[in-house]
PDB file of N, CA and C in Angstrom:
ATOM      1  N   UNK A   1      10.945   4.694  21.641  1.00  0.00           N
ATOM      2  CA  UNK A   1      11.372   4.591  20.254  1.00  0.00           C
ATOM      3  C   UNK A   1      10.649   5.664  19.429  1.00  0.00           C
ATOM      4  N   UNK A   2      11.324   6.173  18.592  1.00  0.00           N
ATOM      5  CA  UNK A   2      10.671   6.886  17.932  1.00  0.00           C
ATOM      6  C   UNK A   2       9.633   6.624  16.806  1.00  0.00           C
ATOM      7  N   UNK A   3       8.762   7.840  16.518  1.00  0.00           N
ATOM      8  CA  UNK A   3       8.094   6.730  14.478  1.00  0.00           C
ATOM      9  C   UNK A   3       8.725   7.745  13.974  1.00  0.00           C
ATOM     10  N   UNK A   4       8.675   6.855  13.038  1.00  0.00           N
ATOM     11  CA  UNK A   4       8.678   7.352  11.855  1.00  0.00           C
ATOM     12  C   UNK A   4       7.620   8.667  11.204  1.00  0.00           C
ATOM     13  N   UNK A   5       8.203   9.387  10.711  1.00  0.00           N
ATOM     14  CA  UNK A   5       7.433  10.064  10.326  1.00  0.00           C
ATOM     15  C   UNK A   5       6.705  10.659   9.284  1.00  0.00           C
ATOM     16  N   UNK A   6       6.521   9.233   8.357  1.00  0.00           N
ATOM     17  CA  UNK A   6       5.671   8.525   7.634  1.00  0.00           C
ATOM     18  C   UNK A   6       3.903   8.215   7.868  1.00  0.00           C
ATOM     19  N   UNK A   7       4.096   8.208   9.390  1.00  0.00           N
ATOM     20  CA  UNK A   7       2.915   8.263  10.108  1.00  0.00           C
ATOM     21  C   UNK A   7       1.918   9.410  10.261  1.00  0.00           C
ATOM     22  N   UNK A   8       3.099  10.645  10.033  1.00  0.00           N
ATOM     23  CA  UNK A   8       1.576  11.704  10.456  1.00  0.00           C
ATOM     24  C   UNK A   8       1.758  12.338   9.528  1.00  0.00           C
ATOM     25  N   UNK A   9       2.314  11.588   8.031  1.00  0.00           N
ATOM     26  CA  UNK A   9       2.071  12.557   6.766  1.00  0.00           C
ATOM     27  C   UNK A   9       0.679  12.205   6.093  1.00  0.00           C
ATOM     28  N   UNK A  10       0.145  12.993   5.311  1.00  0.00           N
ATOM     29  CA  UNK A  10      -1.008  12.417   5.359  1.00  0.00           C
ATOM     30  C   UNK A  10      -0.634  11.666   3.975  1.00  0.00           C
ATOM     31  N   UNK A  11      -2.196  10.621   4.035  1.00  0.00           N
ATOM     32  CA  UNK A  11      -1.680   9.915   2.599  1.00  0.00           C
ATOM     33  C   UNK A  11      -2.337  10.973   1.355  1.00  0.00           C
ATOM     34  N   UNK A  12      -2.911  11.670   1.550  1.00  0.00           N
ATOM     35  CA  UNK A  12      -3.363  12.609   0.437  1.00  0.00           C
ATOM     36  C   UNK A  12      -2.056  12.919  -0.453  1.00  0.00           C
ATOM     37  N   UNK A  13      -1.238  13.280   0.374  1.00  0.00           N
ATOM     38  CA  UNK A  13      -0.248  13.781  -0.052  1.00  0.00           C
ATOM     39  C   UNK A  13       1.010  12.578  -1.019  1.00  0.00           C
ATOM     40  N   UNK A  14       0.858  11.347  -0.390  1.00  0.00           N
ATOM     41  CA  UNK A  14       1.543  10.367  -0.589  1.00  0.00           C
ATOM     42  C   UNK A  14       0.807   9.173  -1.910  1.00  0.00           C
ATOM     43  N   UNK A  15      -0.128   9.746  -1.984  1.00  0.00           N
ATOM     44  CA  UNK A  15      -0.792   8.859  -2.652  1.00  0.00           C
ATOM     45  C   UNK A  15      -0.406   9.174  -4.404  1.00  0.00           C
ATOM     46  N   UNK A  16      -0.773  10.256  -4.743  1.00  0.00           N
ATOM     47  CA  UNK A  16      -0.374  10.464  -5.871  1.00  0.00           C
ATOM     48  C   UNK A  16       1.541  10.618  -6.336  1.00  0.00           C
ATOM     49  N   UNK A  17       2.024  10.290  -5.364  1.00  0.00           N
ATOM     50  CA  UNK A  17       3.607   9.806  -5.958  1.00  0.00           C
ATOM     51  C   UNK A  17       3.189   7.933  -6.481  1.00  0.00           C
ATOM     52  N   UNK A  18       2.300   7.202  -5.921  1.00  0.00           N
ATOM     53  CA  UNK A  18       2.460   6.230  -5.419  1.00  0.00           C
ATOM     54  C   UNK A  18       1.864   5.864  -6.641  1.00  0.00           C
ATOM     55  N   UNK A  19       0.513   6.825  -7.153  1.00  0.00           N
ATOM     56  CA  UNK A  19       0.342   6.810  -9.033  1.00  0.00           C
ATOM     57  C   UNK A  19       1.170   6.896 -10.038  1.00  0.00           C
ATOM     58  N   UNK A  20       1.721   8.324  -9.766  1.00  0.00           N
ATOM     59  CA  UNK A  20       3.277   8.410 -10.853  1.00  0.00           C
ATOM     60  C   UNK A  20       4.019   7.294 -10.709  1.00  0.00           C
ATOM     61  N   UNK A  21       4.451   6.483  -9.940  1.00  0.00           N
ATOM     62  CA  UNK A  21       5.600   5.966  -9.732  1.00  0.00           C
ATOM     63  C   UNK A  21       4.606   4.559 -10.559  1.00  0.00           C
ATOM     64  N   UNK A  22       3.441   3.881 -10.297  1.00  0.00           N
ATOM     65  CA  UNK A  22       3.539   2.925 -11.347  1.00  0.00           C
ATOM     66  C   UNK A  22       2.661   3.546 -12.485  1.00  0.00           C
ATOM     67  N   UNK A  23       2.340   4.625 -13.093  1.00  0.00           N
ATOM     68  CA  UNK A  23       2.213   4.941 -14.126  1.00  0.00           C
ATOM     69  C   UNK A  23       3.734   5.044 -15.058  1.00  0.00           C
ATOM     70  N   UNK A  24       4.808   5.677 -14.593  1.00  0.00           N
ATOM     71  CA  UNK A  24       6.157   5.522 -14.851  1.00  0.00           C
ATOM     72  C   UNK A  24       6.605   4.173 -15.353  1.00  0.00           C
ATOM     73  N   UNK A  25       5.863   2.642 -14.862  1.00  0.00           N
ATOM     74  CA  UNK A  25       6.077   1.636 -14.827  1.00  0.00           C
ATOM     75  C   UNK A  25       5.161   0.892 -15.454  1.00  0.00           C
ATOM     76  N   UNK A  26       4.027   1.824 -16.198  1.00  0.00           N
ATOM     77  CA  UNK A  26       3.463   0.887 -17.207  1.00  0.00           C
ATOM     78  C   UNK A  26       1.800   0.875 -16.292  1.00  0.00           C
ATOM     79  N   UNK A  27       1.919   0.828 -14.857  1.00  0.00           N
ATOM     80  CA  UNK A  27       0.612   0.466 -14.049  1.00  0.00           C
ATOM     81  C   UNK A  27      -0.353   1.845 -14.289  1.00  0.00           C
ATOM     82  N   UNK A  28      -1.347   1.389 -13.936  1.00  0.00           N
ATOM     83  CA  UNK A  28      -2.897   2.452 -13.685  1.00  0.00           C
ATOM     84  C   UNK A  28      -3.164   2.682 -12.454  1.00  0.00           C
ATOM     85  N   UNK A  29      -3.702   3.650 -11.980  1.00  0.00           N
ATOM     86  CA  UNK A  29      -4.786   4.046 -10.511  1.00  0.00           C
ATOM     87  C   UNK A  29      -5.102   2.981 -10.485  1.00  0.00           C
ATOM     88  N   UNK A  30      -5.751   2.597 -11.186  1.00  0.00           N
ATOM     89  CA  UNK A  30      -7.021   1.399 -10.799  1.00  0.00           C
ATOM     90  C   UNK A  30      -6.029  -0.220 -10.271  1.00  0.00           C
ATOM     91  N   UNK A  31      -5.045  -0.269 -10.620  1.00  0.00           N
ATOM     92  CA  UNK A  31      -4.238  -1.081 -10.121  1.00  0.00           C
ATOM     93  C   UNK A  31      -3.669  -0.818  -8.939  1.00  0.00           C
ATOM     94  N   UNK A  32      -3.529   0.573  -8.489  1.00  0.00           N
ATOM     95  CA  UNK A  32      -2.794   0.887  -7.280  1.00  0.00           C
ATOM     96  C   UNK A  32      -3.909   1.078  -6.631  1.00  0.00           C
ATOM     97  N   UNK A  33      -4.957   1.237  -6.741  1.00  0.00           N
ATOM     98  CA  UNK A  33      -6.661   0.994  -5.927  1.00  0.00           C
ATOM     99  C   UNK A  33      -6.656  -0.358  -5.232  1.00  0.00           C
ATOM    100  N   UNK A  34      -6.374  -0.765  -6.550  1.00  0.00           N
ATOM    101  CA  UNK A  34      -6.472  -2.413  -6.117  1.00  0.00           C
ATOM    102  C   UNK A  34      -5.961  -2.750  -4.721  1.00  0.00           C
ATOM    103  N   UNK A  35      -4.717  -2.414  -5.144  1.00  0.00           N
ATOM    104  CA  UNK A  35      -3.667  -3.559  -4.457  1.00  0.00           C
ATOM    105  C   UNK A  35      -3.807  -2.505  -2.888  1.00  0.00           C
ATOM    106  N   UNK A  36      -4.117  -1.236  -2.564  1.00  0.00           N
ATOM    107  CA  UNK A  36      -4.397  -0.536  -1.673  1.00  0.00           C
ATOM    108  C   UNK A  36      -5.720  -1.588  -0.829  1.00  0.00           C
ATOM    109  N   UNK A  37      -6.537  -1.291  -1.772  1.00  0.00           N
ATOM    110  CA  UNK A  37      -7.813  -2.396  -1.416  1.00  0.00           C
ATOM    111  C   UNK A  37      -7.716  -3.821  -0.578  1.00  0.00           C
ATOM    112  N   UNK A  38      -6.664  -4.247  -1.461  1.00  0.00           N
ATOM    113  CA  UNK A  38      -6.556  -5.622  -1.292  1.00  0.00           C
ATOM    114  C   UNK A  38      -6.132  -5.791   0.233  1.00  0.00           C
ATOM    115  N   UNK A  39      -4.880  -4.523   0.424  1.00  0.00           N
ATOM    116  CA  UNK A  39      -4.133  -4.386   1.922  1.00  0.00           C
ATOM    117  C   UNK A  39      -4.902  -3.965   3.050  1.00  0.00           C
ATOM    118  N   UNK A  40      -6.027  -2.633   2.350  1.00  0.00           N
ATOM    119  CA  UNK A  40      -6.635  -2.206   4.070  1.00  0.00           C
ATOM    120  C   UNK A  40      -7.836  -2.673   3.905  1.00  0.00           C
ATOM    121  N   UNK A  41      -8.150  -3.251   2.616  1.00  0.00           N
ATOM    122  CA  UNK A  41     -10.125  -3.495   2.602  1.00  0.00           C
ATOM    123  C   UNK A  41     -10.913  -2.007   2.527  1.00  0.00           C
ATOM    124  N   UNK A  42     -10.149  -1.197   2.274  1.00  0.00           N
ATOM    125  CA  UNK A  42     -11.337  -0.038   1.527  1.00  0.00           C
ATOM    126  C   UNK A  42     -11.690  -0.513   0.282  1.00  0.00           C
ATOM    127  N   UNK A  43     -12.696   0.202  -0.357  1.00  0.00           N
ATOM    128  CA  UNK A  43     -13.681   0.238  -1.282  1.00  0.00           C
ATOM    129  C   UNK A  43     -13.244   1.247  -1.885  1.00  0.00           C
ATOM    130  N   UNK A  44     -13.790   1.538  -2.889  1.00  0.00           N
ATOM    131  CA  UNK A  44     -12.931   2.649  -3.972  1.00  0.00           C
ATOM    132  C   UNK A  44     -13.742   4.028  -3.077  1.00  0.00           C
ATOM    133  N   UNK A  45     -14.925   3.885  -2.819  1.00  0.00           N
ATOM    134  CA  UNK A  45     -15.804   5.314  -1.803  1.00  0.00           C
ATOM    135  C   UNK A  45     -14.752   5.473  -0.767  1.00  0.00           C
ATOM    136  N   UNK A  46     -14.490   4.340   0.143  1.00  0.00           N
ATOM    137  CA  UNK A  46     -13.739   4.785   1.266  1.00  0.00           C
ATOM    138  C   UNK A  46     -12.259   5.184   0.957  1.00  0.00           C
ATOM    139  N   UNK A  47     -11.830   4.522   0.175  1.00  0.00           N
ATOM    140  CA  UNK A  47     -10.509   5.128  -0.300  1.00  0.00           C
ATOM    141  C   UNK A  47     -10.623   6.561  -0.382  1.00  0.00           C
ATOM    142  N   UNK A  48     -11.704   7.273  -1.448  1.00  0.00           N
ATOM    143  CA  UNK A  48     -11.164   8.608  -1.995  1.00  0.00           C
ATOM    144  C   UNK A  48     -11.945   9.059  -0.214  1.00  0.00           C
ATOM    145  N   UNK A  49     -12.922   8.641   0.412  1.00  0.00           N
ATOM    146  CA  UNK A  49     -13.651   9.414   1.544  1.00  0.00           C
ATOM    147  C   UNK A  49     -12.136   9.751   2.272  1.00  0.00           C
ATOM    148  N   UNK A  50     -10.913   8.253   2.713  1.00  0.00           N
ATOM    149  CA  UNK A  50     -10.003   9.126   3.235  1.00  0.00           C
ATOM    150  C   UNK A  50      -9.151  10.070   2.557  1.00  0.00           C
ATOM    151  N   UNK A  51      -8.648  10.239   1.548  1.00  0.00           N
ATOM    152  CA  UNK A  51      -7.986  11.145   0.584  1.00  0.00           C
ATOM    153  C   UNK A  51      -8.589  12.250   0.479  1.00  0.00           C
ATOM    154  N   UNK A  52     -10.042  12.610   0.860  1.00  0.00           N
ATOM    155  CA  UNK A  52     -10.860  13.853   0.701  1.00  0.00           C
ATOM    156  C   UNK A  52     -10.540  14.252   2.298  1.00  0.00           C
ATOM    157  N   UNK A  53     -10.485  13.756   3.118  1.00  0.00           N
ATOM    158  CA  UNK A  53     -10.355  14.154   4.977  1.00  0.00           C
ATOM    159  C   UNK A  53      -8.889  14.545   5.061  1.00  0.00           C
ATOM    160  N   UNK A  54      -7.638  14.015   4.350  1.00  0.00           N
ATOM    161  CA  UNK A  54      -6.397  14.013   4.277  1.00  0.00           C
ATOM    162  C   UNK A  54      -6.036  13.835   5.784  1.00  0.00           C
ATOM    163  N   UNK A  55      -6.359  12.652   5.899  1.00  0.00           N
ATOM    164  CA  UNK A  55      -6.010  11.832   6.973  1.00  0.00           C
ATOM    165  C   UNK A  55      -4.644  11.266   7.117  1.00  0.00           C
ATOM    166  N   UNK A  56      -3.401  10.923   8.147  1.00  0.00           N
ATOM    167  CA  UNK A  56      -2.065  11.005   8.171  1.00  0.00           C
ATOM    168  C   UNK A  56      -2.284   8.864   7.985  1.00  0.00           C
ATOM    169  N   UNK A  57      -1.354   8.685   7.635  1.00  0.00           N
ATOM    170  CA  UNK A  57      -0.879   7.204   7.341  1.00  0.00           C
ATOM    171  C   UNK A  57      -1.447   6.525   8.774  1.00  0.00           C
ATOM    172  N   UNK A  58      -1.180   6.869  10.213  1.00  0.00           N
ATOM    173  CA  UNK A  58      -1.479   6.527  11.302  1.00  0.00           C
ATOM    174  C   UNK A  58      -2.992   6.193  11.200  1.00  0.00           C
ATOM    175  N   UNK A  59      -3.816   7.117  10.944  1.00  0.00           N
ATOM    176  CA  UNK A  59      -5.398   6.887  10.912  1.00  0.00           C
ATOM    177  C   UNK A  59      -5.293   6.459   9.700  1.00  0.00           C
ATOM    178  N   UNK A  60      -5.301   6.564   8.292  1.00  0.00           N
ATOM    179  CA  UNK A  60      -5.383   5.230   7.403  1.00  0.00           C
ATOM    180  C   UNK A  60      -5.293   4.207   8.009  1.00  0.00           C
ATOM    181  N   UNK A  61      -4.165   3.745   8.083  1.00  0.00           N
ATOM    182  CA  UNK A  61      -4.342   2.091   8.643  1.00  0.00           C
ATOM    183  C   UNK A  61      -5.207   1.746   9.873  1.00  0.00           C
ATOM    184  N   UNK A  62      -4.969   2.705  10.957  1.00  0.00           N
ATOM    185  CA  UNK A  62      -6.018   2.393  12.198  1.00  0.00           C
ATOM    186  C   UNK A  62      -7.295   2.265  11.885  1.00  0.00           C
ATOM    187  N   UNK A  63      -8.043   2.592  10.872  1.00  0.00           N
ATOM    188  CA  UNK A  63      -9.265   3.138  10.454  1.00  0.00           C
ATOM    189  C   UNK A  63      -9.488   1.549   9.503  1.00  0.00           C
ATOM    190  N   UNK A  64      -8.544   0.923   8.864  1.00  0.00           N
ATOM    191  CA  UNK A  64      -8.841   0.569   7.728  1.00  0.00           C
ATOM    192  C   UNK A  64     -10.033  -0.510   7.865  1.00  0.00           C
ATOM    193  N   UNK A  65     -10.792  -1.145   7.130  1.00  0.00           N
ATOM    194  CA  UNK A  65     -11.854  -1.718   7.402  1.00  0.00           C
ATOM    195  C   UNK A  65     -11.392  -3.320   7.578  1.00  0.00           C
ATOM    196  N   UNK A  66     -10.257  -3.765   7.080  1.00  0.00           N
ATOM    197  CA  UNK A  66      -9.705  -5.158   7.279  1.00  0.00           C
ATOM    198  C   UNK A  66      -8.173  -5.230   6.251  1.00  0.00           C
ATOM    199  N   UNK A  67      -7.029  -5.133   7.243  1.00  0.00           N
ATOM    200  CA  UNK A  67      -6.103  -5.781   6.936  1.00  0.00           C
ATOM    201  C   UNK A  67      -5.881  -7.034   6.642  1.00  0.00           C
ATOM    202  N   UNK A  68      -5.264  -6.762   5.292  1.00  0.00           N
ATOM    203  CA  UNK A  68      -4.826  -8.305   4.941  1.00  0.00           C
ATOM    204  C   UNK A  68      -4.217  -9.223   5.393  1.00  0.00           C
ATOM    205  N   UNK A  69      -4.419 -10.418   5.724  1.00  0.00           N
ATOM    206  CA  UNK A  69      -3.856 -11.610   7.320  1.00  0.00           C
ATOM    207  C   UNK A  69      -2.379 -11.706   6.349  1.00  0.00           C
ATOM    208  N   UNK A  70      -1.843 -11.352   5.424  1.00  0.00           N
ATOM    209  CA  UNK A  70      -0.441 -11.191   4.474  1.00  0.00           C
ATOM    210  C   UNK A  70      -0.353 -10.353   4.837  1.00  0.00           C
ATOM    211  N   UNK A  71      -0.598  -9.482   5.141  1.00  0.00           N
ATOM    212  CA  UNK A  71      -0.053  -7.815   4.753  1.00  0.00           C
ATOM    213  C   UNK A  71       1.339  -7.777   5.763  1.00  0.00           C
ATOM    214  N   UNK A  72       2.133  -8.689   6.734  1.00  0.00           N
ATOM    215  CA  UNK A  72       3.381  -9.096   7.265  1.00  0.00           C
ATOM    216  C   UNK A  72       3.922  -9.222   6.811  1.00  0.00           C
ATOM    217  N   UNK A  73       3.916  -9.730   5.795  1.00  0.00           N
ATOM    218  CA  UNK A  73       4.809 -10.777   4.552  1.00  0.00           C
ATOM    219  C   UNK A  73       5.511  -9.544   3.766  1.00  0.00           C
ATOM    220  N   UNK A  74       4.720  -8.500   3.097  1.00  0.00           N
ATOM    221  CA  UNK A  74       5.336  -7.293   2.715  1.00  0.00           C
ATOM    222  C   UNK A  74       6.279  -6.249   2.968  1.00  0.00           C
ATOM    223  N   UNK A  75       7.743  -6.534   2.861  1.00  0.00           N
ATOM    224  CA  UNK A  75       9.027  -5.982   2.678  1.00  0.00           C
ATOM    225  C   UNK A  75       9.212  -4.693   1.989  1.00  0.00           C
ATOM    226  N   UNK A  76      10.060  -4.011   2.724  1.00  0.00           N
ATOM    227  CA  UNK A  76      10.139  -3.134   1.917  1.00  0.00           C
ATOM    228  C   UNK A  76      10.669  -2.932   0.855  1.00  0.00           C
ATOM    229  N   UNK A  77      10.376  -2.083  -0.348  1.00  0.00           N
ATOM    230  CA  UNK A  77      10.228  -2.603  -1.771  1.00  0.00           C
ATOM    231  C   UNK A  77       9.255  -3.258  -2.495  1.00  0.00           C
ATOM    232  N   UNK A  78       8.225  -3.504  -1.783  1.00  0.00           N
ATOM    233  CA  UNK A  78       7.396  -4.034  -2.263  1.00  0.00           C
ATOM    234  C   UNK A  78       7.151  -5.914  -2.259  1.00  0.00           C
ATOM    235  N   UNK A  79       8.256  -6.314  -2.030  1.00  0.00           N
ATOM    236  CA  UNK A  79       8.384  -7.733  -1.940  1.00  0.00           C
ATOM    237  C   UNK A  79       7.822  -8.617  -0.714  1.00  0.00           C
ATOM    238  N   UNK A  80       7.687  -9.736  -1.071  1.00  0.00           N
ATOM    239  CA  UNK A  80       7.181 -10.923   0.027  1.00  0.00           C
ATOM    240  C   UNK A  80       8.434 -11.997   0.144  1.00  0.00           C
ATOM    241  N   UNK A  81       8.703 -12.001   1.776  1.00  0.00           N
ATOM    242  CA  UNK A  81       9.374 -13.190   1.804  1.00  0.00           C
ATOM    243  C   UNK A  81       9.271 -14.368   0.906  1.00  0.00           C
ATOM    244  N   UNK A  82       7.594 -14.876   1.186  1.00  0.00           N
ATOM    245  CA  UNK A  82       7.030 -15.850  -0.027  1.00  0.00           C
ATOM    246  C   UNK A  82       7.692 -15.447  -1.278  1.00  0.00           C
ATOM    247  N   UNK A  83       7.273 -14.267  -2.099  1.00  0.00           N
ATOM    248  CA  UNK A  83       7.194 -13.844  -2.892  1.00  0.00           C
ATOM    249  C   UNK A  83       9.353 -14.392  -3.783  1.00  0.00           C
ATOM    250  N   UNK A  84       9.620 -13.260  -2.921  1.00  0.00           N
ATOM    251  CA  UNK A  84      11.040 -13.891  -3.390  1.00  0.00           C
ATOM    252  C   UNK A  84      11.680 -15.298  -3.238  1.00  0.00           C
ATOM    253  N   UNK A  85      11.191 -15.696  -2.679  1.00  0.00           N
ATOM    254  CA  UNK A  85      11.881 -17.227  -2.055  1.00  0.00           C
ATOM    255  C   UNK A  85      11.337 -17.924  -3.872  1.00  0.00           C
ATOM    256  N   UNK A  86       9.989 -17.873  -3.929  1.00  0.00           N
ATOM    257  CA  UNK A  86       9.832 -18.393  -5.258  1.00  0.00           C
ATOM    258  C   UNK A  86      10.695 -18.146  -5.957  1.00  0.00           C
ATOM    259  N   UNK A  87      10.489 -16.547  -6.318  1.00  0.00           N
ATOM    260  CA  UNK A  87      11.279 -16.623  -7.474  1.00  0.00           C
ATOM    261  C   UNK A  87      12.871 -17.191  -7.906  1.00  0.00           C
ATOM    262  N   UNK A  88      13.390 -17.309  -6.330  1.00  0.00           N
ATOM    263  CA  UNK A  88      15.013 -17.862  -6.132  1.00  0.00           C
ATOM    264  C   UNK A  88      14.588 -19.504  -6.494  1.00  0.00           C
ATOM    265  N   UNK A  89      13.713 -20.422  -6.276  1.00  0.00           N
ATOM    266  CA  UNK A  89      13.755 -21.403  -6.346  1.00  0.00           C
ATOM    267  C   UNK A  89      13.382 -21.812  -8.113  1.00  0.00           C
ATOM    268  N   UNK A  90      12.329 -20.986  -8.761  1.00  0.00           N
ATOM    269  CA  UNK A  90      12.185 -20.730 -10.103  1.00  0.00           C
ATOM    270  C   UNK A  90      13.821 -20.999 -10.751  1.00  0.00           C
ATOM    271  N   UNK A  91      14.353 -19.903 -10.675  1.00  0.00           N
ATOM    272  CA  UNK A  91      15.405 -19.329 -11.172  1.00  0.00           C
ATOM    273  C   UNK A  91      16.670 -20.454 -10.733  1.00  0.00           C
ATOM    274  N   UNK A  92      16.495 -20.956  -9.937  1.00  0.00           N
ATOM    275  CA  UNK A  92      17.325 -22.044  -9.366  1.00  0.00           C
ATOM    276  C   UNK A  92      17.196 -23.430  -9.974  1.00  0.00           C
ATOM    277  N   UNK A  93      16.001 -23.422 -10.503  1.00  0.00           N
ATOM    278  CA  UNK A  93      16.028 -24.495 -10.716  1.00  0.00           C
ATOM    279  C   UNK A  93      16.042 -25.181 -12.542  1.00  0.00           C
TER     280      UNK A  93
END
């Protein structure tokens, strides 16, 4: 099977769309730190340490210090199975 080749771009490169796109939307760095954080368990040092190496998406995640036991749940788009099912039952009800 093939990858994607998402994998050996580096995130240096990917990271700052990933700012614009929720600065565009109202969000901050420090929110997209976060929620980066929250997924691989870097620290704001190890974050920029990989962004300074411009390391490819493959070693980001292989590297990361602890994936989130959720981080499955995350769809593309940004969504959670969980996540939407709420909001259908919210809205449903």
């Amino acid at each position: 099977m093939l990858e994607h080749k998402i994998f050996s771009t580096a995130f240096s490169k990917v990271y700052p769309l990933y700012i614009q796109k929720a600065e565009r939307k109202g969000r901050t760095r420090q929110e997209v730190d976060a929620i980066v954080g929250w997924l691989t368990g870097y620290d704001e040092a190890g974050l920029r340490r990989q962004i300074a190496e411009e390391i490819d998406f493959r070693t980001f995640f292989a590297n990361a210090p602890a994936i989130h036991p959720n981080a499955s749940l995350i769809r593309q788009g940004g969504t959670s199975c969980r996540g939407r099912g709420a909001k259908r039952r919210a809205r449903d009800a």
